[in-house]
C-alpha atoms as a PDB file:
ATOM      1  CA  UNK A   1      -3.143  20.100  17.950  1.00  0.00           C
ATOM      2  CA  UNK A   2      -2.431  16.959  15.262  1.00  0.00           C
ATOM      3  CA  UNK A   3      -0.557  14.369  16.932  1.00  0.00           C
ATOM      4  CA  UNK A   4       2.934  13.509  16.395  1.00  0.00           C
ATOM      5  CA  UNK A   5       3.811  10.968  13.790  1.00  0.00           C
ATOM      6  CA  UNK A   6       2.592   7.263  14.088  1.00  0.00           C
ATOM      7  CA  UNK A   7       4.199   3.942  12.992  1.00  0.00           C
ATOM      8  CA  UNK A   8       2.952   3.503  10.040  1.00  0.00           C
ATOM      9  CA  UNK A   9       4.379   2.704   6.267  1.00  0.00           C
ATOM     10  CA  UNK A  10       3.678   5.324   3.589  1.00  0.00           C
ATOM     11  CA  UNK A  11       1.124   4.836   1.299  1.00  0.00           C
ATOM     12  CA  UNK A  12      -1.847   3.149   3.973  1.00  0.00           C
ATOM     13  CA  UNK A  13      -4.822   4.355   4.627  1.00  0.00           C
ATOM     14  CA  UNK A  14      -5.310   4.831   8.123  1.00  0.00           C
ATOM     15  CA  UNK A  15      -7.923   6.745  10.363  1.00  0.00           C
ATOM     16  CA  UNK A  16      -9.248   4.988  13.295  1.00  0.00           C
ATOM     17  CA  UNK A  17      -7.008   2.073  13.637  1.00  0.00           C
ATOM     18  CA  UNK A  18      -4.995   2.391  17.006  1.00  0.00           C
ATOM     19  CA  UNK A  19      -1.289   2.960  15.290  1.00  0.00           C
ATOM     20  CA  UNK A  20       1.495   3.155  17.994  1.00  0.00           C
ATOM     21  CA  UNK A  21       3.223   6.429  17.951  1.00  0.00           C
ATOM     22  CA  UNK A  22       6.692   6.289  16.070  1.00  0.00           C
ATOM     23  CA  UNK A  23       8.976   6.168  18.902  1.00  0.00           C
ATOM     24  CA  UNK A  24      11.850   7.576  16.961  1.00  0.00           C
ATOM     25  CA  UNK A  25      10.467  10.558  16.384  1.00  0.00           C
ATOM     26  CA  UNK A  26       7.960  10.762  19.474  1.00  0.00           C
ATOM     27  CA  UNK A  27      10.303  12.752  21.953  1.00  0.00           C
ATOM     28  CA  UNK A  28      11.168  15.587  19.436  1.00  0.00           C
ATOM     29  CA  UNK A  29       7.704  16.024  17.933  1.00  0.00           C
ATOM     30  CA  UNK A  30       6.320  16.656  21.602  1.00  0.00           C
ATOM     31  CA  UNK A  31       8.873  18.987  22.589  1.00  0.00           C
ATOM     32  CA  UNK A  32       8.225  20.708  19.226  1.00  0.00           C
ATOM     33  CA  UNK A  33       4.645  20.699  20.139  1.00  0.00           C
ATOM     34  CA  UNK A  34       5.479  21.946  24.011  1.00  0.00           C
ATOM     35  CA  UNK A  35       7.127  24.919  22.552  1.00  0.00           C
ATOM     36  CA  UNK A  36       4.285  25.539  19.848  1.00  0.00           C
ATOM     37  CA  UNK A  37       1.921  25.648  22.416  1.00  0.00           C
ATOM     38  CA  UNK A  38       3.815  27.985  25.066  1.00  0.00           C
ATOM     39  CA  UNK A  39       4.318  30.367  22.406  1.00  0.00           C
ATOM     40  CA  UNK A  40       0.507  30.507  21.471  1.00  0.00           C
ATOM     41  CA  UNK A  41      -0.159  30.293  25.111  1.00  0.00           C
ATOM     42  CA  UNK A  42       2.163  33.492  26.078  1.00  0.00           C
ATOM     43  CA  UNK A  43       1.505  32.936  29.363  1.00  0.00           C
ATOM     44  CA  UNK A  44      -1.757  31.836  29.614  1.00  0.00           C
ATOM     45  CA  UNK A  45      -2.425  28.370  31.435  1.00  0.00           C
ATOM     46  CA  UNK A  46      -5.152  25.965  30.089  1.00  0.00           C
ATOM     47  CA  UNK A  47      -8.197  24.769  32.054  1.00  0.00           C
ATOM     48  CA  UNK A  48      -7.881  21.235  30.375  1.00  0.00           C
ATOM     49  CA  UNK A  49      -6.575  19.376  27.785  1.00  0.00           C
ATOM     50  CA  UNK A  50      -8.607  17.122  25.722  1.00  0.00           C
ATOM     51  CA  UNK A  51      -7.452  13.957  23.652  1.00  0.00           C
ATOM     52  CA  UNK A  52      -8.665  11.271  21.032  1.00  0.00           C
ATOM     53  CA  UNK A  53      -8.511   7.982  22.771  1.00  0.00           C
ATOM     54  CA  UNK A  54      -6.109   7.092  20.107  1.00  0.00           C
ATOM     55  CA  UNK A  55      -2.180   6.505  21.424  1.00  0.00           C
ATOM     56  CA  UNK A  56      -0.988   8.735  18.894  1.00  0.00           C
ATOM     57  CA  UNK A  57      -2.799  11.412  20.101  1.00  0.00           C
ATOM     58  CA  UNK A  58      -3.520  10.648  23.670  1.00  0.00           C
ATOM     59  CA  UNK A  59       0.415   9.919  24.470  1.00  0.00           C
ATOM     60  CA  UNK A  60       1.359  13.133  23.333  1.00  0.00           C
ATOM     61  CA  UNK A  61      -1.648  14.912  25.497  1.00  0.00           C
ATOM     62  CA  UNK A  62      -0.119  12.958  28.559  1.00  0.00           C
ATOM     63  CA  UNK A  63       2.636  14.829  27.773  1.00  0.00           C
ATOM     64  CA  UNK A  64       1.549  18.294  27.501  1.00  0.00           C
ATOM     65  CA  UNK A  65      -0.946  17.465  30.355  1.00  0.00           C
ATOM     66  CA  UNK A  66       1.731  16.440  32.459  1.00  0.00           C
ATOM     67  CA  UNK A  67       3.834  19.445  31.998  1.00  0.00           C
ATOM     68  CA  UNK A  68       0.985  21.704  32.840  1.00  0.00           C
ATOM     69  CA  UNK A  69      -0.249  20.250  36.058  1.00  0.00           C
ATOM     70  CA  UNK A  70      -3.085  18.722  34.402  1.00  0.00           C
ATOM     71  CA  UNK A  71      -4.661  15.427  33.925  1.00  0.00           C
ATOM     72  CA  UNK A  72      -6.562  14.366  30.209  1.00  0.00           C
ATOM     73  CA  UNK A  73     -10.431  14.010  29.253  1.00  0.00           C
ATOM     74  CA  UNK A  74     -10.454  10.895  26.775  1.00  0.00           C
ATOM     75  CA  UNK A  75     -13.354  11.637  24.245  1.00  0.00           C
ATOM     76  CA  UNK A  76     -14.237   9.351  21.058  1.00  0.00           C
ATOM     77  CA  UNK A  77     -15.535  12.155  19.082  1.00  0.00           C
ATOM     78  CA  UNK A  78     -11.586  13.443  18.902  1.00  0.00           C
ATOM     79  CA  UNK A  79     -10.844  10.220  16.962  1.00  0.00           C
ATOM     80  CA  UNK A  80      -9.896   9.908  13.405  1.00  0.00           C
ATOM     81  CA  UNK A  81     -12.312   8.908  11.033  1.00  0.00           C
ATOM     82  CA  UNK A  82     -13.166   5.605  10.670  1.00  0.00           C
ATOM     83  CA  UNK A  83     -12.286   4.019   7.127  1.00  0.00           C
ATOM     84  CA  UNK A  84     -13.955   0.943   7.854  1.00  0.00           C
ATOM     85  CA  UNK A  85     -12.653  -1.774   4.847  1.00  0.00           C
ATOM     86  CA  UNK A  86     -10.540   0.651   4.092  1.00  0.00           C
ATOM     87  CA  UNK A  87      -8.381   0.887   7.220  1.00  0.00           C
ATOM     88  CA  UNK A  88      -4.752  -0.368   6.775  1.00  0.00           C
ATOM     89  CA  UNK A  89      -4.656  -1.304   3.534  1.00  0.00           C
ATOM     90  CA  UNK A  90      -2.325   0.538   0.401  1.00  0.00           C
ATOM     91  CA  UNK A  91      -4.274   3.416  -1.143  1.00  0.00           C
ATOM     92  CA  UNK A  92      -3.275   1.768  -4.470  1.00  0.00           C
ATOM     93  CA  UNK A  93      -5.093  -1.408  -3.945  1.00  0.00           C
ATOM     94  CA  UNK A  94      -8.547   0.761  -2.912  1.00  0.00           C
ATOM     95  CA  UNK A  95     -10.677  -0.026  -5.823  1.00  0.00           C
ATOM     96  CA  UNK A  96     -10.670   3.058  -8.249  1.00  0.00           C
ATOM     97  CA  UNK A  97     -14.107   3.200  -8.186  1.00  0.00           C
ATOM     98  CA  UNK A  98     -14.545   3.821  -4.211  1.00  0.00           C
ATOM     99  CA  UNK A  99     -12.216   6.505  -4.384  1.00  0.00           C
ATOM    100  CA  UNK A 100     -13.618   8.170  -7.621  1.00  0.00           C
ATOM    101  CA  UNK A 101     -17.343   7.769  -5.427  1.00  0.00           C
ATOM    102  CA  UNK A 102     -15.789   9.462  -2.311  1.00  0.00           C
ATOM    103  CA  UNK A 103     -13.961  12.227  -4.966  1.00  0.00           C
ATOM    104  CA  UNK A 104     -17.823  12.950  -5.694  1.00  0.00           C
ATOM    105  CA  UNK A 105     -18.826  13.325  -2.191  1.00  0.00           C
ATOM    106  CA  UNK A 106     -16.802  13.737  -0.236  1.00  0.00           C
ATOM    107  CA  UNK A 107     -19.047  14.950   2.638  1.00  0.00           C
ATOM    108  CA  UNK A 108     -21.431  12.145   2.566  1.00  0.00           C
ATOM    109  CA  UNK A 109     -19.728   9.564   0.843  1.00  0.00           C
ATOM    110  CA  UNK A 110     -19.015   6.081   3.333  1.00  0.00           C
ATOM    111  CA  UNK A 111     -16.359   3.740   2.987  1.00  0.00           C
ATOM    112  CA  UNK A 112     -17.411   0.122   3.189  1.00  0.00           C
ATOM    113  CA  UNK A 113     -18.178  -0.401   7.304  1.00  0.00           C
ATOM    114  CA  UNK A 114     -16.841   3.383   7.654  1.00  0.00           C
ATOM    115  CA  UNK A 115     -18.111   6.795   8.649  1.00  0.00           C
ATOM    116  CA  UNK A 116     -18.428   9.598   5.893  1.00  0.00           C
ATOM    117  CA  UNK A 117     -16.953  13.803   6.816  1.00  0.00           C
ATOM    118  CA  UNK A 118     -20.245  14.412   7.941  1.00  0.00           C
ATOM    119  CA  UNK A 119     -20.234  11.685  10.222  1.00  0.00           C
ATOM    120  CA  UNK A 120     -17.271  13.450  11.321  1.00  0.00           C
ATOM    121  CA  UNK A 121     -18.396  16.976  11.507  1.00  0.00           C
ATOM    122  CA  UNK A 122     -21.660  15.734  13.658  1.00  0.00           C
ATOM    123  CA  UNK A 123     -19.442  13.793  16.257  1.00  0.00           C
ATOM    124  CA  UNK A 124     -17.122  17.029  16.213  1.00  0.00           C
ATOM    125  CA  UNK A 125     -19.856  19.104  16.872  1.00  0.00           C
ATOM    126  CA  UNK A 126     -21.506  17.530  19.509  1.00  0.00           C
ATOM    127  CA  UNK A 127     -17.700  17.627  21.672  1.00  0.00           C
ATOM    128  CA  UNK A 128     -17.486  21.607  20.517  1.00  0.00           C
ATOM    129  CA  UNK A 129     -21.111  21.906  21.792  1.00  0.00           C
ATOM    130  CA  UNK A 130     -20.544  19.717  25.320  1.00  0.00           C
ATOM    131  CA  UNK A 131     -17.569  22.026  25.896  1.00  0.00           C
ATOM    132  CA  UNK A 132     -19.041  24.821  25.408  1.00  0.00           C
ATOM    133  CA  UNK A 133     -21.336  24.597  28.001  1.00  0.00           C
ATOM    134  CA  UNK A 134     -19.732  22.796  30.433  1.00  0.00           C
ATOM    135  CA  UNK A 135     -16.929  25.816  30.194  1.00  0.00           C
ATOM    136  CA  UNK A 136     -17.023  27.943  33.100  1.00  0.00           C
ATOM    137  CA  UNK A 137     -16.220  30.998  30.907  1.00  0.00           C
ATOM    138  CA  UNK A 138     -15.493  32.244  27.439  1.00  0.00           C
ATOM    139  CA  UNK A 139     -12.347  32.947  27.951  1.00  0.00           C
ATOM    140  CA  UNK A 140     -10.760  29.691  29.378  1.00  0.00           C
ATOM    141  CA  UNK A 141      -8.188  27.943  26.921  1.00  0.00           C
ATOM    142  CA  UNK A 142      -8.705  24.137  26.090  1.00  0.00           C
ATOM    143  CA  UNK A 143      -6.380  22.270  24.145  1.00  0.00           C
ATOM    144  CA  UNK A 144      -7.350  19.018  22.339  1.00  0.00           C
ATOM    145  CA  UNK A 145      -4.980  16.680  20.570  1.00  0.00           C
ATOM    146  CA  UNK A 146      -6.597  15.207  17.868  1.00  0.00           C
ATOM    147  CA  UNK A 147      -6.319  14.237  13.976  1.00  0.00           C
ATOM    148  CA  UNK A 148      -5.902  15.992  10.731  1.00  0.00           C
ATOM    149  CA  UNK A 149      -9.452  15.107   9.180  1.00  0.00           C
ATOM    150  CA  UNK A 150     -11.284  16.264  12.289  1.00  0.00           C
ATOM    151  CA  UNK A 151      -9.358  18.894  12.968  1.00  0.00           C
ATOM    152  CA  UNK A 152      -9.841  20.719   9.336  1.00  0.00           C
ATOM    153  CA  UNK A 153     -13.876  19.069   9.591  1.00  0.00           C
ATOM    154  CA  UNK A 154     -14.356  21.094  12.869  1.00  0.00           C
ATOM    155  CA  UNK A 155     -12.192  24.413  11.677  1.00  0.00           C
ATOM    156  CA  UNK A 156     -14.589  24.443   8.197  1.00  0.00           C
ATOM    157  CA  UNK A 157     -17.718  23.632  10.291  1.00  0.00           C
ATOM    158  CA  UNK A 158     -16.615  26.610  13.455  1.00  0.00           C
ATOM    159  CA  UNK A 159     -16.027  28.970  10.415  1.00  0.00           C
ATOM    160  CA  UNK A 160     -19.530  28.801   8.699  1.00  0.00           C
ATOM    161  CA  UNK A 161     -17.474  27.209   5.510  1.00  0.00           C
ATOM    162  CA  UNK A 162     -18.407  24.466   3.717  1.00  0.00           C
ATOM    163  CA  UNK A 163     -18.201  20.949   5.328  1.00  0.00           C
ATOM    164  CA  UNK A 164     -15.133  20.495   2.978  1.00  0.00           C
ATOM    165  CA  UNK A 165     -13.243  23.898   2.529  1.00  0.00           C
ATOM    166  CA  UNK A 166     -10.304  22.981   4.918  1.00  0.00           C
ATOM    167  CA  UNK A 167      -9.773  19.162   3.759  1.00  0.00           C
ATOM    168  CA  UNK A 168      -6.507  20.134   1.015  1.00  0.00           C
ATOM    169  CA  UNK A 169      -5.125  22.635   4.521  1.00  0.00           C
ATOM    170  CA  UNK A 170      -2.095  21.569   5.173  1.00  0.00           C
ATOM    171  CA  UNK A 171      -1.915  20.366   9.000  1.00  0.00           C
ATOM    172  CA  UNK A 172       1.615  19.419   9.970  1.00  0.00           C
ATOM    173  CA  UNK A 173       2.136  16.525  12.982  1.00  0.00           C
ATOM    174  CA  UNK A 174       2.237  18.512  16.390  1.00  0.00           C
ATOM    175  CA  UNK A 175       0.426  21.736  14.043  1.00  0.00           C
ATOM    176  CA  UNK A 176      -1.578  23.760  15.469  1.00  0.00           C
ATOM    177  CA  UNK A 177      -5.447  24.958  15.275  1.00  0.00           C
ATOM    178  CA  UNK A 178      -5.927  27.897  17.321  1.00  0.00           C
ATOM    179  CA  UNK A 179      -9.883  28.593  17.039  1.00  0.00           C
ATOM    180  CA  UNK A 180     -11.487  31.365  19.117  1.00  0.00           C
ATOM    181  CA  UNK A 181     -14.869  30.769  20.206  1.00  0.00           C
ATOM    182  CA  UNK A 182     -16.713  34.196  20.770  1.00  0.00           C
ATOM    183  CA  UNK A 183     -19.332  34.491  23.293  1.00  0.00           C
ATOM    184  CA  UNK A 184     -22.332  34.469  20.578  1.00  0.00           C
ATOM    185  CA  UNK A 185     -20.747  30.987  19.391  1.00  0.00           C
ATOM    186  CA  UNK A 186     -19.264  32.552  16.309  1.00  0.00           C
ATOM    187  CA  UNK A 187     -15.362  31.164  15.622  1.00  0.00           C
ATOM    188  CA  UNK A 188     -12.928  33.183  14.077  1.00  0.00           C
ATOM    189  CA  UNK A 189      -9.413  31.587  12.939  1.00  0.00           C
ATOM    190  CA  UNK A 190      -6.416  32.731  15.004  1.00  0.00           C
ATOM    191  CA  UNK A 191      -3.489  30.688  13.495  1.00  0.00           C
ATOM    192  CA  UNK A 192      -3.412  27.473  11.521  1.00  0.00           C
ATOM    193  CA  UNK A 193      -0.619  24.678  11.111  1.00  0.00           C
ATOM    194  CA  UNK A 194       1.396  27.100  13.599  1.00  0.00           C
END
């Protein structure tokens, strides 16, 4: 699940930098999310719920976790990407030729000090990997509450797409992933931005 909206003006870039959720909004976009999930749940109870250490995302997991009876597993790879100079400052003032670079590679293009998608996808897939064998079986549900960019990274990289297939995916705040893992590791897409 992508968090629920931070405080942040329009127009910044912002990945990894530790926004404050906006509080107007907060209470509404979890219950929104609460009743996402129990609908995708029908029934079913998760095992755990997972959360970037990020207070956008991990507030809202505290949340759900809460609700359910649970408790949440903090893990760095959830965060957003790192944007390194980048980070808070107006797209518009990004020189043109950065962003024309990171048009051209998208995948392995760096901001200055920052991590590139396949920084991303590695990180993603090293959490995917840890949980799948520290699962106690196949068909146990796990919710993480994460970001947009890893979110569509890990959905293009679980589908056998290319790295950057699900970047231009729309992903609403409090949307929903729903990947199912099948027992020979292949994914296959249930529902997005539901």
């Amino acid at each position: 699940m992508r968090h629920p909206p931070p405080e942040v003006a329009s127009g910044v870039c912002y990945g990894r930098t530790d926004l404050p959720v906006d509080v107007t909004r907060f209470d509404a976009s979890v219950c929104a999310m609460q009743t996402r999930l129990a609908t995708l749940l029908d029934g079913r109870t998760p095992v755990a719920i997972h959360s970037s250490p990020l207070q956008r995302a991990r507030r809202a997991a505290e949340v759900l976790a809460t609700s359910l009876g649970l408790g949440v597993t903090q893990d760095a790879r959830l965060a957003e990407m790192d944007f390194g100079a980048w980070e808070m400052q107006p797209w518009d003032a990004i020189e043109r030729n950065d962003l024309d670079a990171w048009a051209r590679d998208v995948a392995g293009f760096s901001p200055p000090g920052g991590e590139s998608a396949r920084d991303i996808v590695q990180r993603m897939d090293g959490w995917a990997r840890d949980l799948r064998r520290t699962a106690s079986a196949t068909h146990d549900v796990h919710v993480a509450v994460a970001h947009a960019g890893p979110i569509r990274l890990h959905a293009a990289t679980a589908l056998r797409m290319p790295t950057t297939a699900c970047l231009s995916w729309s992903l609403d705040f409090g949307g929903i992933c729903h990947l199912h893992l099948a027992d020979d590791g292949h994914a296959r897409l249930i529902r997005w931005n539901a």
